[in-house]
PDB file of N, CA and C in Angstrom:
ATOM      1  N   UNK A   1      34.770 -26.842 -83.258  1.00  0.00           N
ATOM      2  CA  UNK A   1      34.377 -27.048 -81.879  1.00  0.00           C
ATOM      3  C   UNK A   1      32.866 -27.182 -81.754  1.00  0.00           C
ATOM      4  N   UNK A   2      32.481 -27.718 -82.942  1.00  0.00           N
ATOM      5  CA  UNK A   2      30.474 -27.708 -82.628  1.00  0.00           C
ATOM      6  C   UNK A   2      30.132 -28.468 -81.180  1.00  0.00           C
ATOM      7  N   UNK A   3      31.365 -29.825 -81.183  1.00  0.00           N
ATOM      8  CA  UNK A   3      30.833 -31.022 -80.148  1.00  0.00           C
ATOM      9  C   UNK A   3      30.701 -30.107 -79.006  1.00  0.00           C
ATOM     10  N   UNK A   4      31.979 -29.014 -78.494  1.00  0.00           N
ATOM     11  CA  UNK A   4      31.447 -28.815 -77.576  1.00  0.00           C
ATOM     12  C   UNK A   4      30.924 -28.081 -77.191  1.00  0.00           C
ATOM     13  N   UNK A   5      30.634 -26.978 -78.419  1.00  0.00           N
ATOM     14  CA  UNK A   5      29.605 -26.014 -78.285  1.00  0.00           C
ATOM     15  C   UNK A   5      28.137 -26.412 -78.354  1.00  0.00           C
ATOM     16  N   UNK A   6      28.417 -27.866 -78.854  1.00  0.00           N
ATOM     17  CA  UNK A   6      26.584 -28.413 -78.833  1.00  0.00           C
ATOM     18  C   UNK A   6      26.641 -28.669 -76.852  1.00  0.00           C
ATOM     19  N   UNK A   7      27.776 -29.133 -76.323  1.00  0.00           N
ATOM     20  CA  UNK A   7      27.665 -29.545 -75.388  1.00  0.00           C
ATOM     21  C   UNK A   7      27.438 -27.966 -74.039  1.00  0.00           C
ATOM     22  N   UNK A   8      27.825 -27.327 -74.404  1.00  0.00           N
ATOM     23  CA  UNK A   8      27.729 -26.147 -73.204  1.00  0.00           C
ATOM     24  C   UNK A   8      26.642 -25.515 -73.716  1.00  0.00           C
ATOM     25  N   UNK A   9      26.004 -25.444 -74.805  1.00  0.00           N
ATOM     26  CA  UNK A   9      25.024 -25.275 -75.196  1.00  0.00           C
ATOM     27  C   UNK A   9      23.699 -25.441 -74.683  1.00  0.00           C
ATOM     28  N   UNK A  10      23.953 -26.918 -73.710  1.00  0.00           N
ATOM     29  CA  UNK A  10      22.900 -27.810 -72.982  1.00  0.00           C
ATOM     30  C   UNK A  10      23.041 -27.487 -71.761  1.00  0.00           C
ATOM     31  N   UNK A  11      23.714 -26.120 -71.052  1.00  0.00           N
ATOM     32  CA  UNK A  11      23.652 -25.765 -70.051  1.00  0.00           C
ATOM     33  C   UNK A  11      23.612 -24.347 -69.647  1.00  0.00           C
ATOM     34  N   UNK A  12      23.689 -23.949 -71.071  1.00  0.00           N
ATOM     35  CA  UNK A  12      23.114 -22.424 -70.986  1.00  0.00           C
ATOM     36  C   UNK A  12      21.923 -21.812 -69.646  1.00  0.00           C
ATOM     37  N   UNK A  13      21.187 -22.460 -69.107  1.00  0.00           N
ATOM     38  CA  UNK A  13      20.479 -22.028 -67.612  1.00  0.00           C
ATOM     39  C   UNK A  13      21.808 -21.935 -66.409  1.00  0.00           C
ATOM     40  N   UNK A  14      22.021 -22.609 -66.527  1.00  0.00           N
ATOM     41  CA  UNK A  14      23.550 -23.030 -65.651  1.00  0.00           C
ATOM     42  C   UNK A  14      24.686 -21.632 -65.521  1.00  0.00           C
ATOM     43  N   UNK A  15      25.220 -21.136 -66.894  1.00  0.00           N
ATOM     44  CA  UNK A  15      26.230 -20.477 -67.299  1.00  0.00           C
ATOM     45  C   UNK A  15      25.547 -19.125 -66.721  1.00  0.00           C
ATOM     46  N   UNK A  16      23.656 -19.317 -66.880  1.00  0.00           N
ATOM     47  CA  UNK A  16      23.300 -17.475 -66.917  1.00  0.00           C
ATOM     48  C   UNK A  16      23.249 -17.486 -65.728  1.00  0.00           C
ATOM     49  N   UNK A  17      22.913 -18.403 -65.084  1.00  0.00           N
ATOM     50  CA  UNK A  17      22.479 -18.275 -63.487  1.00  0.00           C
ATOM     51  C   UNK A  17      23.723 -18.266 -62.842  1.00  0.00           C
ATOM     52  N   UNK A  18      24.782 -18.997 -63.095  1.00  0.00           N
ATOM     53  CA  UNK A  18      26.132 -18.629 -62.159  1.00  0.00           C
ATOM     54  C   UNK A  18      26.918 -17.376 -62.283  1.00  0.00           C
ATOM     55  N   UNK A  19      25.961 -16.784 -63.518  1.00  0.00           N
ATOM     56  CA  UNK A  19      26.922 -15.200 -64.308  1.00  0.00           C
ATOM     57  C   UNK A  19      26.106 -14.330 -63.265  1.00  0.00           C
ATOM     58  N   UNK A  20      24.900 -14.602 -63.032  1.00  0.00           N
ATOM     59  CA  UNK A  20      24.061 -13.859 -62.117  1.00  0.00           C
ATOM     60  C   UNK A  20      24.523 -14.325 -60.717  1.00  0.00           C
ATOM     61  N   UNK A  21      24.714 -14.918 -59.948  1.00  0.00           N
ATOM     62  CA  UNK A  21      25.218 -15.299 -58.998  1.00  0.00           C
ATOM     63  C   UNK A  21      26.093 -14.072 -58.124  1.00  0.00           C
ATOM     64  N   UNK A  22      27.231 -13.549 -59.418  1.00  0.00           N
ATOM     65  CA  UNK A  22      28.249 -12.402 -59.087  1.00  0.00           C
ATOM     66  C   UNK A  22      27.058 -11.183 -59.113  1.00  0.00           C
ATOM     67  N   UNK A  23      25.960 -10.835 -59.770  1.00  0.00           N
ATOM     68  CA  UNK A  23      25.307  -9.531 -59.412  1.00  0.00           C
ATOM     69  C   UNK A  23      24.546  -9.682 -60.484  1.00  0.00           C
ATOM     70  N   UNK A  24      23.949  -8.254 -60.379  1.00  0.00           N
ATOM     71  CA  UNK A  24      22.910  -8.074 -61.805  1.00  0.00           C
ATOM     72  C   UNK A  24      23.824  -7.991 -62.813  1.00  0.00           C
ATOM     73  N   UNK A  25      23.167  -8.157 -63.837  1.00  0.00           N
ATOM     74  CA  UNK A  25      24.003  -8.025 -64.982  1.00  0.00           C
ATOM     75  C   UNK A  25      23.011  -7.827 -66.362  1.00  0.00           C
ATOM     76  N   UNK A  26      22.924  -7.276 -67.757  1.00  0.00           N
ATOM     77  CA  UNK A  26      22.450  -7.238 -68.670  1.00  0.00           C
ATOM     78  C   UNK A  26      22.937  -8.238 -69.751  1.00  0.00           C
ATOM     79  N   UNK A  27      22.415  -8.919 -70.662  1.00  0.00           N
ATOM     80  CA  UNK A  27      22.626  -9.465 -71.852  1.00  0.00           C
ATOM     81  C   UNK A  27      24.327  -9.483 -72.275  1.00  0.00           C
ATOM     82  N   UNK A  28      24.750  -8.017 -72.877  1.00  0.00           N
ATOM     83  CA  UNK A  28      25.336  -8.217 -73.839  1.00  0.00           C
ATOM     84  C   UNK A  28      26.754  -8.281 -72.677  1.00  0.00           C
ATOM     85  N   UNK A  29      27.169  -7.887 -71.302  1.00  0.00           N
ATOM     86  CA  UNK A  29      27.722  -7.850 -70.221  1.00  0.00           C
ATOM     87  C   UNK A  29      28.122  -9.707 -69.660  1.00  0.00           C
ATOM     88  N   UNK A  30      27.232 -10.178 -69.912  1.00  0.00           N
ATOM     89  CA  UNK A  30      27.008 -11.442 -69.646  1.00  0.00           C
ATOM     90  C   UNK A  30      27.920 -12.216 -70.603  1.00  0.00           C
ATOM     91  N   UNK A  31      27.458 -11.838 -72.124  1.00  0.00           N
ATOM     92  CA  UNK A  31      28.225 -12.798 -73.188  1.00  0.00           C
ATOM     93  C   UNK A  31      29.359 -12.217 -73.543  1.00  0.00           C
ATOM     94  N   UNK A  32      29.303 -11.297 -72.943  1.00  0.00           N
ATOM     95  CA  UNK A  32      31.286 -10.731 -72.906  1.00  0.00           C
ATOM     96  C   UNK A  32      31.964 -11.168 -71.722  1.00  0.00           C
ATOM     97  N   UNK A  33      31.633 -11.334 -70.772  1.00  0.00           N
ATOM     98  CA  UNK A  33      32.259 -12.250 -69.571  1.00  0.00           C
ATOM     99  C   UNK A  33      32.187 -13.783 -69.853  1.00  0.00           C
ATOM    100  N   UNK A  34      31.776 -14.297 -70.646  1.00  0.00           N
ATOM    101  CA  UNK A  34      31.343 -15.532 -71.035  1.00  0.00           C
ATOM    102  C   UNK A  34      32.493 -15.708 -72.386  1.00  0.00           C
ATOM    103  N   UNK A  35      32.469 -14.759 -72.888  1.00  0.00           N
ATOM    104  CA  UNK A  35      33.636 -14.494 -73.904  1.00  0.00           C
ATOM    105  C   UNK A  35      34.810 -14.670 -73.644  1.00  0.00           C
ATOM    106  N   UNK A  36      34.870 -13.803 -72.703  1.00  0.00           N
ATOM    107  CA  UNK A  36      36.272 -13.807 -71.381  1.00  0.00           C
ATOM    108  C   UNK A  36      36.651 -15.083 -71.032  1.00  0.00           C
ATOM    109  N   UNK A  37      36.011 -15.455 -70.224  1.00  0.00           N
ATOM    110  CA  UNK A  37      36.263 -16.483 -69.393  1.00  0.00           C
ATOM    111  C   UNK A  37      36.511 -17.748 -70.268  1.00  0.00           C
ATOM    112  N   UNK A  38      35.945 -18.076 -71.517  1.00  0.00           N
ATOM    113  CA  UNK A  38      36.234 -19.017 -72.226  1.00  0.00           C
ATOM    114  C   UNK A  38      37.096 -18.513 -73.435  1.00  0.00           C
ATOM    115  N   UNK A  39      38.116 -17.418 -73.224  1.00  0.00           N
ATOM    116  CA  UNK A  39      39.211 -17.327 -74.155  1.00  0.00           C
ATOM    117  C   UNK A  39      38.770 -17.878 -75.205  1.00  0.00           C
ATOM    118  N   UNK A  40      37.607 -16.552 -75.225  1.00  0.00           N
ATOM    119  CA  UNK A  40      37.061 -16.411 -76.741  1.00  0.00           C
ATOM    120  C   UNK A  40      36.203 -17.964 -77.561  1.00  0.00           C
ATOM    121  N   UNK A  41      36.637 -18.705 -76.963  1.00  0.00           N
ATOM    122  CA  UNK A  41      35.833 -20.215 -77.520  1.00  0.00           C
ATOM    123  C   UNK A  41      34.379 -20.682 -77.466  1.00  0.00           C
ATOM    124  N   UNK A  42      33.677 -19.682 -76.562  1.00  0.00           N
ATOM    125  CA  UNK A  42      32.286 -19.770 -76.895  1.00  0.00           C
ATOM    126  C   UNK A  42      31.604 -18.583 -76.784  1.00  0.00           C
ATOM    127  N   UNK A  43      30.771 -18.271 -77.314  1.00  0.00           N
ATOM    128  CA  UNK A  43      29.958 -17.547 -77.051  1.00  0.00           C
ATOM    129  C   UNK A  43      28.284 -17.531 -77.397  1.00  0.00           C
ATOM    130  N   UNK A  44      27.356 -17.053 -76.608  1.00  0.00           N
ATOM    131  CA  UNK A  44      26.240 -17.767 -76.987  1.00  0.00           C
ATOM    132  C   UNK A  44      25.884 -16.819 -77.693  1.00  0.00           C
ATOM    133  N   UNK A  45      24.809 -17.368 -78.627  1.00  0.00           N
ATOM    134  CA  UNK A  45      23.893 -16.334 -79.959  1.00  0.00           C
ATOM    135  C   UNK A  45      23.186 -15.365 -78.800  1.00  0.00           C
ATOM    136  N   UNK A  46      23.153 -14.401 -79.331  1.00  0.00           N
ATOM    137  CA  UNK A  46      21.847 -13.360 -79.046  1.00  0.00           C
ATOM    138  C   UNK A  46      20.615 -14.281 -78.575  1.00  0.00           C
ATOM    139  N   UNK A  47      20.047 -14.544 -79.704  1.00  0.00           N
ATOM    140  CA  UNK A  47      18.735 -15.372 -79.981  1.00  0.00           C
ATOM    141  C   UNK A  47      18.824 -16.465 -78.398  1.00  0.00           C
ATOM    142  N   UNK A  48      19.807 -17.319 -78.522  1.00  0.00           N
ATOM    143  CA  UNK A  48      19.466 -17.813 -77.452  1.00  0.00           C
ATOM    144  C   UNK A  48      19.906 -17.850 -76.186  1.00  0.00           C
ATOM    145  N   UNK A  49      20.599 -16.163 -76.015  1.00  0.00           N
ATOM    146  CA  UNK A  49      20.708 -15.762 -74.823  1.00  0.00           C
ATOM    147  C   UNK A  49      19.506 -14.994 -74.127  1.00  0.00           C
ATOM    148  N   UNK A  50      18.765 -14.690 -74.957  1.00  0.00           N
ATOM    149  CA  UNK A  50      17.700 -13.897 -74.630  1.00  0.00           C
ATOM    150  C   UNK A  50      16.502 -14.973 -74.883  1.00  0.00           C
ATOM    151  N   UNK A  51      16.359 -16.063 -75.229  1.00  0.00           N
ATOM    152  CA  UNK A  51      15.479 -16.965 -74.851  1.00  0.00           C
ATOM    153  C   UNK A  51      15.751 -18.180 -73.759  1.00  0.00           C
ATOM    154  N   UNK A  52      16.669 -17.761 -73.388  1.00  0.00           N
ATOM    155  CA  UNK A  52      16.533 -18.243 -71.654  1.00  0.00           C
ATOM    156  C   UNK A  52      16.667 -17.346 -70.790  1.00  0.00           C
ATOM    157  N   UNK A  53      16.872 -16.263 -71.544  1.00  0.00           N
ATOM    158  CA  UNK A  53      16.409 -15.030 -70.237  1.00  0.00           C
ATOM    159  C   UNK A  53      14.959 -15.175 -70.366  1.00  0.00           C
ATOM    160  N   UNK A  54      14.099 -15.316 -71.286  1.00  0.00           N
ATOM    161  CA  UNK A  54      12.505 -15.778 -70.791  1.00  0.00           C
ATOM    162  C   UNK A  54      11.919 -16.937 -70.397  1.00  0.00           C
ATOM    163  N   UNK A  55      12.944 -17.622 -70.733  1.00  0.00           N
ATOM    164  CA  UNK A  55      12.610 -18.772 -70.021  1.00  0.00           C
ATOM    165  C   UNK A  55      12.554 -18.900 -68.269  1.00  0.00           C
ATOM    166  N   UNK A  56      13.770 -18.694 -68.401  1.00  0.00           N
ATOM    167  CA  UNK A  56      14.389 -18.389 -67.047  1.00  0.00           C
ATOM    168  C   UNK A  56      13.370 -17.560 -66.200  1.00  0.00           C
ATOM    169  N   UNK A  57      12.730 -16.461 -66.487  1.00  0.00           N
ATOM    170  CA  UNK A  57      12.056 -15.222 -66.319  1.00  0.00           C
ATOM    171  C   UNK A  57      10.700 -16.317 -65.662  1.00  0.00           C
ATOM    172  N   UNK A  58       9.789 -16.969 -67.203  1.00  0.00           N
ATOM    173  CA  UNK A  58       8.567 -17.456 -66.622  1.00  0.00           C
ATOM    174  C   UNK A  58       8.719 -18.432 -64.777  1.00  0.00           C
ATOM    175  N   UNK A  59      10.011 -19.096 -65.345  1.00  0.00           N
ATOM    176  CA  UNK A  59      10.164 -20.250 -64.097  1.00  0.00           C
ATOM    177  C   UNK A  59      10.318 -19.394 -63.032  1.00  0.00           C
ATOM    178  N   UNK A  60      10.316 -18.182 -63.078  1.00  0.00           N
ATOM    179  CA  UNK A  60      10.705 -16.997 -61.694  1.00  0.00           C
ATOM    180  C   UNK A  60      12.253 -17.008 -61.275  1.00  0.00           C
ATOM    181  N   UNK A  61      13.077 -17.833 -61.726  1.00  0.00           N
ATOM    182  CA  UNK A  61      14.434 -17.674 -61.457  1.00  0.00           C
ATOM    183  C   UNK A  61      15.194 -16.644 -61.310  1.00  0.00           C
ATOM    184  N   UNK A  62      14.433 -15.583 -62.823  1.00  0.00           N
ATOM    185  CA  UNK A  62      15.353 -14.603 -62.585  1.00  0.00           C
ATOM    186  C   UNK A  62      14.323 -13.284 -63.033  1.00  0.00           C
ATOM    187  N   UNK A  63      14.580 -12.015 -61.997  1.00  0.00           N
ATOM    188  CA  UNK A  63      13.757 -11.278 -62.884  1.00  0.00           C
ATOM    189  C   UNK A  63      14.711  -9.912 -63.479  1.00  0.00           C
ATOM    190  N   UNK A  64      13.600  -8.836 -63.940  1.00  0.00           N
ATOM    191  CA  UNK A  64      14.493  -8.037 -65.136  1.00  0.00           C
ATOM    192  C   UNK A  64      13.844  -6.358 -64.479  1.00  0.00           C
ATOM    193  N   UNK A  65      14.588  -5.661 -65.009  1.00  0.00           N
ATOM    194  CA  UNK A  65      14.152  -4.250 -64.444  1.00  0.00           C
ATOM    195  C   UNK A  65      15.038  -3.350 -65.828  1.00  0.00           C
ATOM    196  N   UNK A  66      14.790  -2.918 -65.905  1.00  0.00           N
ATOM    197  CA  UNK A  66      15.017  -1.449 -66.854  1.00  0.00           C
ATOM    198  C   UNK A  66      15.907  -0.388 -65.700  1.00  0.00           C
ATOM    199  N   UNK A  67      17.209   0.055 -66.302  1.00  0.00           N
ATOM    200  CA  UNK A  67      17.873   0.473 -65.848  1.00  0.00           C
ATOM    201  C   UNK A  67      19.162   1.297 -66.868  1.00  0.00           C
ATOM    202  N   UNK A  68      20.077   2.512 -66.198  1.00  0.00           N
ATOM    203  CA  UNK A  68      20.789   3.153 -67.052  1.00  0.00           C
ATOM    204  C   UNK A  68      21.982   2.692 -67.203  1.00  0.00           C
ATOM    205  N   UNK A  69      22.909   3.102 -68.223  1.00  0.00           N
ATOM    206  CA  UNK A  69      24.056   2.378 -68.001  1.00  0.00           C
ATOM    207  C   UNK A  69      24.892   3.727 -67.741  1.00  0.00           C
ATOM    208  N   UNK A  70      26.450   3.758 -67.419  1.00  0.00           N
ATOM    209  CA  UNK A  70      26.763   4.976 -67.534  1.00  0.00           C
ATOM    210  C   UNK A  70      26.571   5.930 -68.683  1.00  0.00           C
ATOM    211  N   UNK A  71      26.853   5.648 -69.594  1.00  0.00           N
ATOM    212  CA  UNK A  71      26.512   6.366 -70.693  1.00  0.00           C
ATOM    213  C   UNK A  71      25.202   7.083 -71.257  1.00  0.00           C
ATOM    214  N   UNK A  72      24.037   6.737 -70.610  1.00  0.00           N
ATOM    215  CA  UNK A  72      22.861   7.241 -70.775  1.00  0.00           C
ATOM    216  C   UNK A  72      22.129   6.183 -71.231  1.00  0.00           C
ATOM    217  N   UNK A  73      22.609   4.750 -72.001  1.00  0.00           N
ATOM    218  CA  UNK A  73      21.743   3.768 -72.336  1.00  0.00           C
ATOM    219  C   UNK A  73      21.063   3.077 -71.679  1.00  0.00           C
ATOM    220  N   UNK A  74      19.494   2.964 -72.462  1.00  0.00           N
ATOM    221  CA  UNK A  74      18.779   2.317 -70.900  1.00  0.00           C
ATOM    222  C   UNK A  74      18.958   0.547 -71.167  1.00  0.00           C
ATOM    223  N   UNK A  75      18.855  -0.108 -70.422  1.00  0.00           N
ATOM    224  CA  UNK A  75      19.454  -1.444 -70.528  1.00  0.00           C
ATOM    225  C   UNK A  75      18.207  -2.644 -69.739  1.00  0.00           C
ATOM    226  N   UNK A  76      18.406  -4.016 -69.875  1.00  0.00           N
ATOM    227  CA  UNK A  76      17.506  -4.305 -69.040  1.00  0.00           C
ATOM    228  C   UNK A  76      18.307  -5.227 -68.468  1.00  0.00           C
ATOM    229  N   UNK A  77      18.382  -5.001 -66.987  1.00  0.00           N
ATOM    230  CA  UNK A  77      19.459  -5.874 -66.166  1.00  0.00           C
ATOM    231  C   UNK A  77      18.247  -7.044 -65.996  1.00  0.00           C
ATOM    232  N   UNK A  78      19.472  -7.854 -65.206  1.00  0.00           N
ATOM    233  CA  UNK A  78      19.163  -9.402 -65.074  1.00  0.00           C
ATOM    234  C   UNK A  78      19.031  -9.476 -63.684  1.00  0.00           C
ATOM    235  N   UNK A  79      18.451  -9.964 -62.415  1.00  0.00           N
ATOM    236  CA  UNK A  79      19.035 -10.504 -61.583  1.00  0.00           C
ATOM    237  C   UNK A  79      18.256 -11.887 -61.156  1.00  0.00           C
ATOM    238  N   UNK A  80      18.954 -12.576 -60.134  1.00  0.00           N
ATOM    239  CA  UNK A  80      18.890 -13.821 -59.345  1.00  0.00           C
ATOM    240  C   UNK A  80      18.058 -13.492 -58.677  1.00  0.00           C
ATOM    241  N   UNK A  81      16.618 -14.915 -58.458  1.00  0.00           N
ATOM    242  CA  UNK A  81      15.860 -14.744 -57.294  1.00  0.00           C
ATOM    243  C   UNK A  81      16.299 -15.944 -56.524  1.00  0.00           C
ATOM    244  N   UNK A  82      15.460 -15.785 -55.323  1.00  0.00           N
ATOM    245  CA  UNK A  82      15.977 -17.147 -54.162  1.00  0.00           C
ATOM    246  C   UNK A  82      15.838 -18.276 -54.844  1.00  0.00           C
ATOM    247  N   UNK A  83      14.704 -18.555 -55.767  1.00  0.00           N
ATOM    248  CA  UNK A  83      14.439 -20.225 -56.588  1.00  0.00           C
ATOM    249  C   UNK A  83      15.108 -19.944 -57.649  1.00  0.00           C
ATOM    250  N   UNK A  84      15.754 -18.748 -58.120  1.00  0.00           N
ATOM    251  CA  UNK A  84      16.887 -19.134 -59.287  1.00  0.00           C
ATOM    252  C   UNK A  84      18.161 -19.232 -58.597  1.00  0.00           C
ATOM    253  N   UNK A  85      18.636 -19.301 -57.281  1.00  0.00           N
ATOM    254  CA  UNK A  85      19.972 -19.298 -56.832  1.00  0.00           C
ATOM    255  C   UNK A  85      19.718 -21.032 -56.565  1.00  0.00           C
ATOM    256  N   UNK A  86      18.626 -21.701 -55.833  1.00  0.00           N
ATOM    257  CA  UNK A  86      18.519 -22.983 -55.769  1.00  0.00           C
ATOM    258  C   UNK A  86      18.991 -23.865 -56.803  1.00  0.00           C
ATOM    259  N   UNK A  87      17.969 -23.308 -58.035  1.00  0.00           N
ATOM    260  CA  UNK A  87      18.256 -23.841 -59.493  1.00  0.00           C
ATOM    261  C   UNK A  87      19.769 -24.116 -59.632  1.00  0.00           C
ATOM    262  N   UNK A  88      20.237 -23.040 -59.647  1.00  0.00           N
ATOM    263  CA  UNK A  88      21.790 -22.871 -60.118  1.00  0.00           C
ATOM    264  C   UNK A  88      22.771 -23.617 -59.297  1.00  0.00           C
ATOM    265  N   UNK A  89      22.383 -24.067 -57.775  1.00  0.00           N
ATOM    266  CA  UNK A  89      23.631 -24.953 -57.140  1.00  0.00           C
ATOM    267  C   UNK A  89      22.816 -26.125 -57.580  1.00  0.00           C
ATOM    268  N   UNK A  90      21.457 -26.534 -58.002  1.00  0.00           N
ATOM    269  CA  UNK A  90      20.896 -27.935 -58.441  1.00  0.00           C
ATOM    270  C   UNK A  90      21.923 -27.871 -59.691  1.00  0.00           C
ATOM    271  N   UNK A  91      21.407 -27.154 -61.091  1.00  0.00           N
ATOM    272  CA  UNK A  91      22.106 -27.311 -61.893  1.00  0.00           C
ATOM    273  C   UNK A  91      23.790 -27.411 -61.893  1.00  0.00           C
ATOM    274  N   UNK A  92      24.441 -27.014 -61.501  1.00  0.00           N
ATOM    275  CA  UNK A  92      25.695 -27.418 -61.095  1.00  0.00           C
ATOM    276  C   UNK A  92      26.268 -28.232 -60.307  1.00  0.00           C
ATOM    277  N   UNK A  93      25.322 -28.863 -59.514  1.00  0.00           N
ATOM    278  CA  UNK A  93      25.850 -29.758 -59.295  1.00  0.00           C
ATOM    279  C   UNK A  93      25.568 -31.386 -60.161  1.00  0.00           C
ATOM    280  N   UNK A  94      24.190 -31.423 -60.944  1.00  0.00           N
ATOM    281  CA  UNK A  94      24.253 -32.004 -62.302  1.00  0.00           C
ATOM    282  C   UNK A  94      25.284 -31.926 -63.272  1.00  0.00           C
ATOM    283  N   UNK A  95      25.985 -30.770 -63.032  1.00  0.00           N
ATOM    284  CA  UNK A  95      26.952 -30.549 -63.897  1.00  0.00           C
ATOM    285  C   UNK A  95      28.314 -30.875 -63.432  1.00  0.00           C
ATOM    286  N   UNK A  96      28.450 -30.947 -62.366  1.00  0.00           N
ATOM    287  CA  UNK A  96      29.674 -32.195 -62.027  1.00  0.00           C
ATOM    288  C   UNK A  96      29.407 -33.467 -61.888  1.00  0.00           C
ATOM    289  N   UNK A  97      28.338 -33.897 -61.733  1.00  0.00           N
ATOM    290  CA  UNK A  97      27.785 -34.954 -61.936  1.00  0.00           C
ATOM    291  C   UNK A  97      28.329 -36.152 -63.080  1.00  0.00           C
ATOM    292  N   UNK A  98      28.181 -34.913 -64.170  1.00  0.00           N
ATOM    293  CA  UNK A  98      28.098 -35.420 -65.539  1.00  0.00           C
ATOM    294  C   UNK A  98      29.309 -35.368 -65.893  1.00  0.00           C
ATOM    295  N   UNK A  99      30.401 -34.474 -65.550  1.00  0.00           N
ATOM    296  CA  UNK A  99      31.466 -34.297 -65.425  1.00  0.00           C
ATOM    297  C   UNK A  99      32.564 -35.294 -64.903  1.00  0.00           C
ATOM    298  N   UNK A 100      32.192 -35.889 -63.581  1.00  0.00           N
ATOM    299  CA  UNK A 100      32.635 -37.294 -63.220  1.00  0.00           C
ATOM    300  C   UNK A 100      32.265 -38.287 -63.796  1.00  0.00           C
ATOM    301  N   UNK A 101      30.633 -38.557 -64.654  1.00  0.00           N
ATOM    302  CA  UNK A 101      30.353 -39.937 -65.349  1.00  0.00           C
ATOM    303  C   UNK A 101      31.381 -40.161 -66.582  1.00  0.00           C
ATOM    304  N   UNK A 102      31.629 -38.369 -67.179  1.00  0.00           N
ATOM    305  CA  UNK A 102      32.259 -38.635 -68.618  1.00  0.00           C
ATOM    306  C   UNK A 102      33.655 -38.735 -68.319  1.00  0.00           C
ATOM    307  N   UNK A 103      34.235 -38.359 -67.168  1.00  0.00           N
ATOM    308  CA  UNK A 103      35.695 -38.817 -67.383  1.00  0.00           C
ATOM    309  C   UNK A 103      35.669 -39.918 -66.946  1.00  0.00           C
ATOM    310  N   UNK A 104      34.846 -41.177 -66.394  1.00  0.00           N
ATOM    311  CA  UNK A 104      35.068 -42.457 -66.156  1.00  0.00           C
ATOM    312  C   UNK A 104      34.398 -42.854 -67.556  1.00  0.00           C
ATOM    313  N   UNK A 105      34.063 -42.693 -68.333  1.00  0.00           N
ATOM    314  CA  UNK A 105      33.665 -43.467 -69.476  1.00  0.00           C
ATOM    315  C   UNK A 105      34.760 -43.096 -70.391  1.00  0.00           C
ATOM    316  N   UNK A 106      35.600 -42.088 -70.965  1.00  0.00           N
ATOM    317  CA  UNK A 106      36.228 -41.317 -71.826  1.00  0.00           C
ATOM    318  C   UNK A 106      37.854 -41.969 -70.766  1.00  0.00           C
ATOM    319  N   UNK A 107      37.924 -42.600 -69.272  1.00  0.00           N
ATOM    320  CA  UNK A 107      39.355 -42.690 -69.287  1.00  0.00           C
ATOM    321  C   UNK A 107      40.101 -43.787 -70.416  1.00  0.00           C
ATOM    322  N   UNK A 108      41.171 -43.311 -70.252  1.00  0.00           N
ATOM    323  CA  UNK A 108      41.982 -44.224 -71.287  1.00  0.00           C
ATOM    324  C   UNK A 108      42.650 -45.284 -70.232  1.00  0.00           C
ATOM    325  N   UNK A 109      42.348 -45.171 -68.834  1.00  0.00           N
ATOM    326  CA  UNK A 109      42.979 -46.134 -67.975  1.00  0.00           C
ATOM    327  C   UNK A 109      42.494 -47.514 -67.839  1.00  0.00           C
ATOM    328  N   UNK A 110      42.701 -48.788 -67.357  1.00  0.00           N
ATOM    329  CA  UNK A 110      42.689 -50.180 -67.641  1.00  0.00           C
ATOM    330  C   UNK A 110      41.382 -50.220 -66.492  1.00  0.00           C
ATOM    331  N   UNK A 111      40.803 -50.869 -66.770  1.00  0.00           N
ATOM    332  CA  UNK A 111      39.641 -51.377 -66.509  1.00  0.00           C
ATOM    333  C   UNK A 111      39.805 -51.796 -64.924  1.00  0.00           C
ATOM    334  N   UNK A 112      39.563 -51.830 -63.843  1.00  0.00           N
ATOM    335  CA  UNK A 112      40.469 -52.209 -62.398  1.00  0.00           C
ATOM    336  C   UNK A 112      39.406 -53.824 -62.615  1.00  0.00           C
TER     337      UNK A 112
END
């Protein structure tokens, strides 16, 4: 599955910002709901889940706070700012965008 892990790969801003959307959230919380939700078929590296959390971070999209978890671990949550909630209905909607170009190029139906 590289093709389409190269392909969701290219929207990793997209995936963190709509995971943030539902609330704060930390790193490893994120790529286990991401785990979830894609019945186990993707999951993003460490490495470059946490380099678009700085990415993300410089552009102001999203910022970070230090916080406990139940267990006593301290964690560093994630959340959504107002120009990262913008981002995220821009980016998604690029992402149906692209979504409608590739099923009209990829149909197998007759040419009208």
């Amino acid at each position: 599955m590289s093709i389409a892990g190269d392909l969701i790969r290219g929207h990793t801003d997209a995936i963190i910002l709509a995971r943030l959307l539902h609330g704060d959230s930390y790193g490893y919380e994120i790529n286990k709901v991401i785990l979830t939700l894609s019945d186990s078929r993707f999951e993003l590296k460490e490495a470059t889940l946490y380099t678009a959390f700085r990415r993300l971070e410089e552009l102001g999209y999203i910022t970070s706070y230090w916080g406990d978890s139940g267990s006593g671990a301290r964690r560093r949550y994630y959340t959504i700012t107002p120009a990262g909630r913008e981002a995220c209905y821009r980016l998604l909607s690029e992402w149906e965008q692209t979504k409608e170009i590739m099923d009209q190029i990829l149909s197998l139906e007759e040419e009208a």
